[in-house]
Protein backbone atom coordinates (compact mmCIF):
# COMPACT_ATOMS: atom_id res chain seq x y z
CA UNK A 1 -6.20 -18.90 3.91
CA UNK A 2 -4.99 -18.36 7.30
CA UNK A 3 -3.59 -20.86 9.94
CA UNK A 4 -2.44 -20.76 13.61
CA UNK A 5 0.38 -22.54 13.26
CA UNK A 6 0.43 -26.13 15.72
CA UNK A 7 3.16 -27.09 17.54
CA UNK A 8 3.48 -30.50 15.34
CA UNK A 9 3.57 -28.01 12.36
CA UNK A 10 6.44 -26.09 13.56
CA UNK A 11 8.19 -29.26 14.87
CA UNK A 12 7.70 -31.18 11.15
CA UNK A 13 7.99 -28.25 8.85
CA UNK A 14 3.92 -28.23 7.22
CA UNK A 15 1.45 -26.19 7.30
CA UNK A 16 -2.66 -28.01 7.60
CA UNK A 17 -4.34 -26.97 4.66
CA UNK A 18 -8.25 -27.53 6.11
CA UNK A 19 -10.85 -29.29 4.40
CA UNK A 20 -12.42 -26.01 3.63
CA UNK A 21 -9.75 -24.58 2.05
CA UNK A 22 -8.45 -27.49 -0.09
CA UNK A 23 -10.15 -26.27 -3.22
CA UNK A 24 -7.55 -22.93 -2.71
CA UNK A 25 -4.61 -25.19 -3.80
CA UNK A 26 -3.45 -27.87 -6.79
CA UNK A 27 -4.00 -31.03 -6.89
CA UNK A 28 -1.55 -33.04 -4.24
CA UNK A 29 1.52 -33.84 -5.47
CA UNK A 30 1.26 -30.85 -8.52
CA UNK A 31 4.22 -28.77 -8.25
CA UNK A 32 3.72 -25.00 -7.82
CA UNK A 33 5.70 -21.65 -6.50
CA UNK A 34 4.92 -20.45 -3.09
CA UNK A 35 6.48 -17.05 -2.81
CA UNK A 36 7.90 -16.05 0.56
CA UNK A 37 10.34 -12.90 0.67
CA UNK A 38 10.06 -12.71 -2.86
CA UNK A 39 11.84 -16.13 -3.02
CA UNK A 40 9.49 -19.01 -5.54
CA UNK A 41 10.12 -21.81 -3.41
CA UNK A 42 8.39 -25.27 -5.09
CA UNK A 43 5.79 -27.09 -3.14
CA UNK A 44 3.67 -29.45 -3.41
CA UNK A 45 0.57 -29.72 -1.29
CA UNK A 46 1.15 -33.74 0.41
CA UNK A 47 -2.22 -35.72 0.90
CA UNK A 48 -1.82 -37.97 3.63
CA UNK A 49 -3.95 -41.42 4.97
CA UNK A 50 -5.13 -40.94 8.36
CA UNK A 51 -7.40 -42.61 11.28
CA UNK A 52 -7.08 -40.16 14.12
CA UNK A 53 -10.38 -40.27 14.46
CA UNK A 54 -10.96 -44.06 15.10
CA UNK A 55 -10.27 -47.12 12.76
CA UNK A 56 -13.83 -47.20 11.46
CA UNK A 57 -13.07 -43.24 9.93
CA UNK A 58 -10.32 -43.01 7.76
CA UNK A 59 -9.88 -39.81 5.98
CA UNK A 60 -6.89 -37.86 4.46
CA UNK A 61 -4.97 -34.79 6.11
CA UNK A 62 -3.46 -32.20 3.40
CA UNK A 63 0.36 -30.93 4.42
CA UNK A 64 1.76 -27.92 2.38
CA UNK A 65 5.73 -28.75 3.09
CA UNK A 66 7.44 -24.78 3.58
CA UNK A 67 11.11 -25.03 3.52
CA UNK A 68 11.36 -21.50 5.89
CA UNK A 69 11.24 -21.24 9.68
CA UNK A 70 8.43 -20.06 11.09
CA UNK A 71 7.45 -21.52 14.72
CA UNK A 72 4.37 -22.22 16.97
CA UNK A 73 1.75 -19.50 17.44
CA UNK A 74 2.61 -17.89 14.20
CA UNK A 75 -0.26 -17.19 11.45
CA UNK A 76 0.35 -18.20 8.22
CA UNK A 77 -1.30 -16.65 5.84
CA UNK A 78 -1.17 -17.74 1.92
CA UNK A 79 -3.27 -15.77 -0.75
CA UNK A 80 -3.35 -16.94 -4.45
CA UNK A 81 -1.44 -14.75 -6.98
CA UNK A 82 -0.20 -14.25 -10.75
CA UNK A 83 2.57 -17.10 -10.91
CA UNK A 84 2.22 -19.01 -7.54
CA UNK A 85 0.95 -18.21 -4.01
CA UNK A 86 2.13 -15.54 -1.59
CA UNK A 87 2.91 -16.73 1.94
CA UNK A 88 3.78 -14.74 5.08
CA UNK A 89 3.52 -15.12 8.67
CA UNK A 90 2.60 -12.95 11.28
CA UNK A 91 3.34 -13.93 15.01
């Protein structure tokens, strides 16, 4: 997966999973490792109610909660491995 990172994502610490890479990660709320640096940091991917699109459209945004700094205009890139996910950035 990779991800310009938003301005609200820098700002709140998440990174969007998409809809059409959902399938990539665990269920919400299943802890796994997210390896950054080679630092296993656990995460949880957070599925969250939403109606930005209008009251008659609700619909559910996925946040994957990364306790490292990374800021706006970055690309996040996460690839599945053996034991966990790999992240890094590149910006």
């Amino acid at each position: 997966m990779h991800r310009k990172i938003s301005n609200t994502e820098a700002e709140c610490g998440f990174i969007l999973i998409e809809k059409g890479s959902r399938n990539l990660f665990p269920n919400s709320g299943e802890r796994f490792n997210l390896i950054f640096h080679g630092n296993h940091l656990p995460v949880v991917v957070d599925e969250i109610a939403c109606e930005c699109r209008g009251a008659g459209k609700p619909h559910e945004h996925f946040h994957l909660h990364v306790p490292v700094e990374f800021k706006e205009g970055d690309i996040a890139k996460i690839k599945k491995i053996e034991g966990g996910y790999e992240l890094c950035f590149e910006g």
